[in-house]
Structure formats: C-alpha cells, structure tokens
Protein backbone atom coordinates (compact mmCIF):
# COMPACT_ATOMS: atom_id res chain seq x y z
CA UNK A 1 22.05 20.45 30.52
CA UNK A 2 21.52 20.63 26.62
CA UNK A 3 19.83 18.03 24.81
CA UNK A 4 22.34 15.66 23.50
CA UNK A 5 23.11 14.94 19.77
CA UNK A 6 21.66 11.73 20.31
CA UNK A 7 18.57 12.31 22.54
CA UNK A 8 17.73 14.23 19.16
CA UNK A 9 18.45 12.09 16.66
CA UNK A 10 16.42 9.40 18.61
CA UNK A 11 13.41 11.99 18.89
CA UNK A 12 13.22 12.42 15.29
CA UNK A 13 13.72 9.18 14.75
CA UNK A 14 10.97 7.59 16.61
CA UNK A 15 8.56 10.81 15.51
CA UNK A 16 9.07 10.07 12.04
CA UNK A 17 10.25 13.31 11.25
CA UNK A 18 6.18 14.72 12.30
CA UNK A 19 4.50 16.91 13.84
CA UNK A 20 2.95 14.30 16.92
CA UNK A 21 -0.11 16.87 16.46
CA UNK A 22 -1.12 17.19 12.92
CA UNK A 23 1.52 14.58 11.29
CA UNK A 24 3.02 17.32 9.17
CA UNK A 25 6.68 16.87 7.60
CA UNK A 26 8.78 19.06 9.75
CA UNK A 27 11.90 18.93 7.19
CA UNK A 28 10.80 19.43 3.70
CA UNK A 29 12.47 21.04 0.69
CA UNK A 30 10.85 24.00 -0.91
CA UNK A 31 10.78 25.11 -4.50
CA UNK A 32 14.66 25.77 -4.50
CA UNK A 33 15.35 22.25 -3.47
CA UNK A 34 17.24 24.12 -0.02
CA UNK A 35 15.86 21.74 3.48
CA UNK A 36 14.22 24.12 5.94
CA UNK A 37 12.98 22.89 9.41
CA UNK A 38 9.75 23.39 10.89
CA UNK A 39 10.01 21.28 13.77
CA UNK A 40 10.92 21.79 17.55
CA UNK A 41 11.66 19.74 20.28
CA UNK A 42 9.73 20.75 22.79
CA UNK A 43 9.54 20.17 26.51
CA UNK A 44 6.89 18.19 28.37
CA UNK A 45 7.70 19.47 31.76
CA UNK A 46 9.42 22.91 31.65
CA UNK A 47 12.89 23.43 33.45
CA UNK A 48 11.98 26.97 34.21
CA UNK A 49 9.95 27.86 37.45
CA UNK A 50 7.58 29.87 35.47
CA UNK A 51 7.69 27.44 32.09
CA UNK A 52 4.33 25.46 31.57
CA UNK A 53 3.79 22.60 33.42
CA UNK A 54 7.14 22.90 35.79
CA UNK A 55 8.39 20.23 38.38
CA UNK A 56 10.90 21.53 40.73
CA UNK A 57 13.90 19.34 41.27
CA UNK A 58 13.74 16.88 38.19
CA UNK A 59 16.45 14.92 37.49
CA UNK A 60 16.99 16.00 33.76
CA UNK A 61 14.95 17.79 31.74
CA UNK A 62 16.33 17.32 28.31
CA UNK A 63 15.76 13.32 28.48
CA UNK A 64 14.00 11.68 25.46
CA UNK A 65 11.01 10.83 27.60
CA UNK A 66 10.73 14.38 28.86
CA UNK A 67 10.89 15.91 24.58
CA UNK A 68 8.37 15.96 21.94
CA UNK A 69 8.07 16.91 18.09
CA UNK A 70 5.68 19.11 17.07
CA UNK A 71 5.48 21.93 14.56
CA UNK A 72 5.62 25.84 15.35
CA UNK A 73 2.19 25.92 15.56
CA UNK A 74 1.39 23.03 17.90
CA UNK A 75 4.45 24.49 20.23
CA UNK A 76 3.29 27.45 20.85
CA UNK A 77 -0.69 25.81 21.31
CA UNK A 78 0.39 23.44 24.24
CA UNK A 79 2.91 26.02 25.65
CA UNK A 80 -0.10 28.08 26.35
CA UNK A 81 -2.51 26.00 26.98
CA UNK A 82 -1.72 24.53 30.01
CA UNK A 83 -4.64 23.36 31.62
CA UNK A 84 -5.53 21.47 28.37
CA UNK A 85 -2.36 19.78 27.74
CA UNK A 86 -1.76 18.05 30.66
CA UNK A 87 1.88 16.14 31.33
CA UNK A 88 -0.09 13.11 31.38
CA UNK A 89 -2.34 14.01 28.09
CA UNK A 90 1.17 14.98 26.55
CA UNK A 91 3.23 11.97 27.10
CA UNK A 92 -0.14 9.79 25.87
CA UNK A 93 -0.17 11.93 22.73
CA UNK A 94 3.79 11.21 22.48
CA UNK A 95 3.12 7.23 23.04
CA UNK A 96 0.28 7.23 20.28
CA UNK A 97 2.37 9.13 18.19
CA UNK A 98 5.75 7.24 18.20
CA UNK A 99 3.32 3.83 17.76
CA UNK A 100 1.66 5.58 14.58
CA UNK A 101 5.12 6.15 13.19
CA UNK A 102 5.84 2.13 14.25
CA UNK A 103 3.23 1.23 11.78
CA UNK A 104 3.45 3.36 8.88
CA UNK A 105 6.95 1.86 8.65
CA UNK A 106 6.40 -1.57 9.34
CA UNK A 107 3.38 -1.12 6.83
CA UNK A 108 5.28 0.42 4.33
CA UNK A 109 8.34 -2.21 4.26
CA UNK A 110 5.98 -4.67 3.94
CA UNK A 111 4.39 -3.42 0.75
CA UNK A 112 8.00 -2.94 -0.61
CA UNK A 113 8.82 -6.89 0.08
CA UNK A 114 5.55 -7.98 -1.25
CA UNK A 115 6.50 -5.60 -4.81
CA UNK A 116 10.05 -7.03 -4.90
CA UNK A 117 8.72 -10.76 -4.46
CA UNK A 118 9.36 -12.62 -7.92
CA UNK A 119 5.43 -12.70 -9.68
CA UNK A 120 3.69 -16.49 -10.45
CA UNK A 121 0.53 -17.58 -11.97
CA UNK A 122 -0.55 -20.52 -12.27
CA UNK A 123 -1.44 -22.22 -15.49
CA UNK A 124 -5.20 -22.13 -16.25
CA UNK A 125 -6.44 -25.46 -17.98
CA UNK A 126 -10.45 -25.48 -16.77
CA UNK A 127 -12.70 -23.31 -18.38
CA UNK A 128 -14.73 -23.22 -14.88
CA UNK A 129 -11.81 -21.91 -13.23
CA UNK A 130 -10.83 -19.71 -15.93
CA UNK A 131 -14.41 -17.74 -15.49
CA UNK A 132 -13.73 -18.08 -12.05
CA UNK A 133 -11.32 -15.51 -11.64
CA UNK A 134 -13.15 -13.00 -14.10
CA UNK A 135 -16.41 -13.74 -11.92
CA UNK A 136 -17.95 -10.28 -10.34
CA UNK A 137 -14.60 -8.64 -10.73
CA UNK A 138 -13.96 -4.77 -10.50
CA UNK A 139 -11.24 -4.63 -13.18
CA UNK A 140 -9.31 -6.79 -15.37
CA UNK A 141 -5.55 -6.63 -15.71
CA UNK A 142 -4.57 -8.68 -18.91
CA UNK A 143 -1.36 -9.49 -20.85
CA UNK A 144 -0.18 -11.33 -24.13
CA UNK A 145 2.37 -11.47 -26.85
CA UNK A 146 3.12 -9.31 -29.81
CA UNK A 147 0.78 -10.73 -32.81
CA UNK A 148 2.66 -12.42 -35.44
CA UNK A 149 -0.22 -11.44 -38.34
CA UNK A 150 -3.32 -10.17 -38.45
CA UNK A 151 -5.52 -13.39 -37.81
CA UNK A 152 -3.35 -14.28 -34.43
CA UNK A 153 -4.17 -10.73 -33.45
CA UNK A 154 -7.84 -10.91 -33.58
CA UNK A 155 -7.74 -14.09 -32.00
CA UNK A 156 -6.15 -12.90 -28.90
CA UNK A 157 -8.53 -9.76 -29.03
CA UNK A 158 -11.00 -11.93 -29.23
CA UNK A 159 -10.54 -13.91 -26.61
CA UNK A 160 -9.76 -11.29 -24.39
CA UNK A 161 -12.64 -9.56 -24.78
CA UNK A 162 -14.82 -12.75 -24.73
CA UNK A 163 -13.79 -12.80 -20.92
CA UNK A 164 -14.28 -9.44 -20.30
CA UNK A 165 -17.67 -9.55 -21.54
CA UNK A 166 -18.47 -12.40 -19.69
CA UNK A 167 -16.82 -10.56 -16.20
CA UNK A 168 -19.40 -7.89 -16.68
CA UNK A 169 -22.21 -9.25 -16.82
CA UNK A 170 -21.43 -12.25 -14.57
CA UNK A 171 -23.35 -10.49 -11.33
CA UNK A 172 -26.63 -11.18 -13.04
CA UNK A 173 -25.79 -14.73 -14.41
CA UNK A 174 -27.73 -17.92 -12.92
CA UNK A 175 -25.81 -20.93 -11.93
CA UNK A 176 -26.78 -22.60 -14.98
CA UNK A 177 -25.53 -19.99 -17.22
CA UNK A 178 -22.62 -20.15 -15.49
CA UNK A 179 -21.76 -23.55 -16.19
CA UNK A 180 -22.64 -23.02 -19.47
CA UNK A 181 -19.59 -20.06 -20.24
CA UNK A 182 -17.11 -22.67 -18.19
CA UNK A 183 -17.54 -25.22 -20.92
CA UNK A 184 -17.77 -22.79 -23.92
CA UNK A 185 -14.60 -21.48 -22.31
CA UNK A 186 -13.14 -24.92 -21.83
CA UNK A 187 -13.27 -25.05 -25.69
CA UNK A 188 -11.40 -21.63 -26.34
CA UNK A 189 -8.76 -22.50 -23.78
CA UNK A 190 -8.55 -26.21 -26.03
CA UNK A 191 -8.31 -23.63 -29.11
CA UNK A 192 -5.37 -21.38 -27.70
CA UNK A 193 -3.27 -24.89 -26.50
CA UNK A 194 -3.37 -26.46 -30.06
CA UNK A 195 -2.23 -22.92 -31.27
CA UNK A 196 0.37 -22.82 -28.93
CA UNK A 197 -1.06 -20.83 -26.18
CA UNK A 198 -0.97 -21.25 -22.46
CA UNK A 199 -3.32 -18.88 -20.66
CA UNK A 200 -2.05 -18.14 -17.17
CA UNK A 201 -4.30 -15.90 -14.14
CA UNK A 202 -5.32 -15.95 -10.67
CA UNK A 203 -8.07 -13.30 -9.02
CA UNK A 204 -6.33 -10.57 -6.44
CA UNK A 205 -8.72 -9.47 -4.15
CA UNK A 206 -8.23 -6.09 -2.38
CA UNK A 207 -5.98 -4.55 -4.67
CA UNK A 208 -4.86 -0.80 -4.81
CA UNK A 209 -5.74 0.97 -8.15
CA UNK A 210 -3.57 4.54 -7.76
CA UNK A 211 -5.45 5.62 -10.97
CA UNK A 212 -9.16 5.32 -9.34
CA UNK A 213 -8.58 5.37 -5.63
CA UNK A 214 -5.42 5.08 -3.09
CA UNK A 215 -7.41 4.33 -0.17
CA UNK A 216 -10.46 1.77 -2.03
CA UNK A 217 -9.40 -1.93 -2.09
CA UNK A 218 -10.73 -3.74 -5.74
CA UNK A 219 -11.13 -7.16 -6.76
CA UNK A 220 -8.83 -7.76 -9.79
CA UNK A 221 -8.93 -10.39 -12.53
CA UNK A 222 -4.96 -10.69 -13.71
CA UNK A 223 -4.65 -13.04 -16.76
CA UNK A 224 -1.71 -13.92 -18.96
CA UNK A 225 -0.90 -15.20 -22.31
CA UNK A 226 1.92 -16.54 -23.21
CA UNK A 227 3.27 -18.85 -26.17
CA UNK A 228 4.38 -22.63 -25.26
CA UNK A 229 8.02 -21.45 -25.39
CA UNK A 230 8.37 -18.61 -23.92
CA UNK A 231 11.19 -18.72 -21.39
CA UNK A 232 9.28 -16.94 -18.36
CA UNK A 233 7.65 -20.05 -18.08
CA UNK A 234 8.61 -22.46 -15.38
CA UNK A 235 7.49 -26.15 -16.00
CA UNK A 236 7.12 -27.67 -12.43
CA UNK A 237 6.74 -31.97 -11.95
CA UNK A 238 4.58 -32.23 -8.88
C-alpha cells in the first residue's frame, strides 16, 4: 500500500507543517516566492525486512499512527540510529509533537479573538484611582485629541506628563505621599471636566511590547482623553 491522500493531509495537518524534531517549517517560499518542501513522511516501523525498526506481518504500514514529519536531516538521523530512536521513543516524540502544534494554535486563536474584541475603558473620576493605574508601571500608553490652540495643547502636555512623572518615581513614594498626588490629581481631573475633558484608563498587566521584548510580559498604564462629545463614548445608566 501507498500512503493515502488523506493519511497525508492529516499528517501535516496535525504536525503543523514541522519538523516533530527541531520545529522547522518544512514548506517555505524562498527568495523567488516558488514553495519548496523540506519535509518527509517518514516511517516509524519500516515495511522492509532490512528497514530500521521492522515488524514482520503488520497490518499496514502507511497508517497515520505508523508516519511522522520530520525534516531531511532528522530522517536520515533516526533512520540510522536505531538503537536510539526506539518505536516507543518515536511515537512519544510524535504524541508531544502533535500536542505542541495543539497549543500553538489554540494559543494563537486566542490572541486573535482577544485583538478583534471591541476596546473599553472606563471613565476615571478619582484622583486615587487615576495614580493608581500609573503606580510602579513599566510603560505608559497614552492618547488625546488634536489641540484646538496653543494653551489647550500645553494643557494636555501638561497633564500628561504630570502622570508620567509621578509613574516614575512612584516605587520610592511613601503612603503618605501617595495620598497626597491622589488629591492634587483629584483637582486636575476637576480641571479637565469643567474644560470639557473626560480622562478614561485602566492598568494592563502582562502585556507584550514587540518593540522591547516578544517573550517579556510588562505592566502598562493605558490612559485616554477624550472631549465630552466625542461619539466613541458610550454613556451607560447603571
């Protein structure tokens, strides 16, 4: 027997299109855009008398359980290393493998319905929690309106950088100083609602910052300002 059009198609499927070894992409485009294929499906338990690890008399040997994907390299390693890669050693590094390529996809759908989920923030209206969500922070992620003039400009600079200096150095404050920036910033959020200003944030812990680090996880202070009637805001009656 041959293996089937759909035994392979299921292999590569549930291998991810990788090597089960070293997780390389076996189909890949080089620099004139043409697919080549570096993988092969390769047999656990060889048909031939004289092929590695051979069992006389099996029943099919071009089943899914009996094929794995591996690169050229990895191949020709297990093919002649026998007494190293074991049936048994094989078809654990085939479960392991298939289970990886489980959760890289489950992971990786789940980041894409988290991105596509519609954004809130809450409205901030207490200066305590406002400070809150700057407090011992790794990086700040703030937004606002185009300035109308000059003096609403440095306002909102201002401002903004009035919370950024007080997310720095907030690792050394005391409690009491603490409390002291909430009410100070009690009064600036008062300022920016009788200018027509809502100030919006929350603090994301164990964010991803591709420009510093893909692997490092980051405390992030997001804030938002917005003016009274801008329509992205949704008034709620709880």
């Amino acid at each position: 027997m041959a293996i089937t059009h759909k035994t392979r198609k299921f292999l590569w499927a549930k291998s991810g299109n990788t090597c089960a070894f070293c997780k390389t992409q076996l189909i890949s485009n080089n620099i004139d855009s043409t697919e080549f294929n570096i993988g092969e499906e390769c047999h656990i338990i060889s048909s031939k008398p004289t092929g590695p690890r051979h069992v006389a008399d099996l029943k099919d040997y071009d089943n899914y359980e009996n094929l794995l994907l591996l690169c050229k390299n990895h191949h020709k390693e297990i093919d002649e290393l026998v007494d190293t890669y074991t049936e048994e050693l094989l078809r654990y590094i085939k479960t392991n493998h298939e289970n990886w390529v489980k959760k890289v996809i489950a992971e990786a759908a789940e980041e894409k319905e988290k991105d596509q989920k519609p954004k809130f923030l809450m409205r901030i209206t207490s200066g305590k929690d406002l400070f809150n969500i700057v407090n011992e922070v790794h990086a700040y992620n703030t937004d606002y309106e185009d300035a109308k003039d000059s003096t609403e400009a440095q306002f909102i600079g201002d401002f903004i950088q009035t919370l950024i200096d007080y997310g720095d150095i907030s690792s050394m404050l005391e409690p009491y100083d603490k409390v002291q920036i909430g009410f100070e910033l009690q009064k600036v959020l008062d300022d920016l609602d009788q200018k027509g200003y809502y100030v919006f944030g929350e603090k994301t812990p164990n964010a991803i910052l591709p420009h510093i680090s893909k692997k490092d996880k980051w405390t992030v202070a997001n804030v938002v300002i917005r003016r009274k009637e801008n329509p992205e805001i949704i008034k709620l009656d709880i």
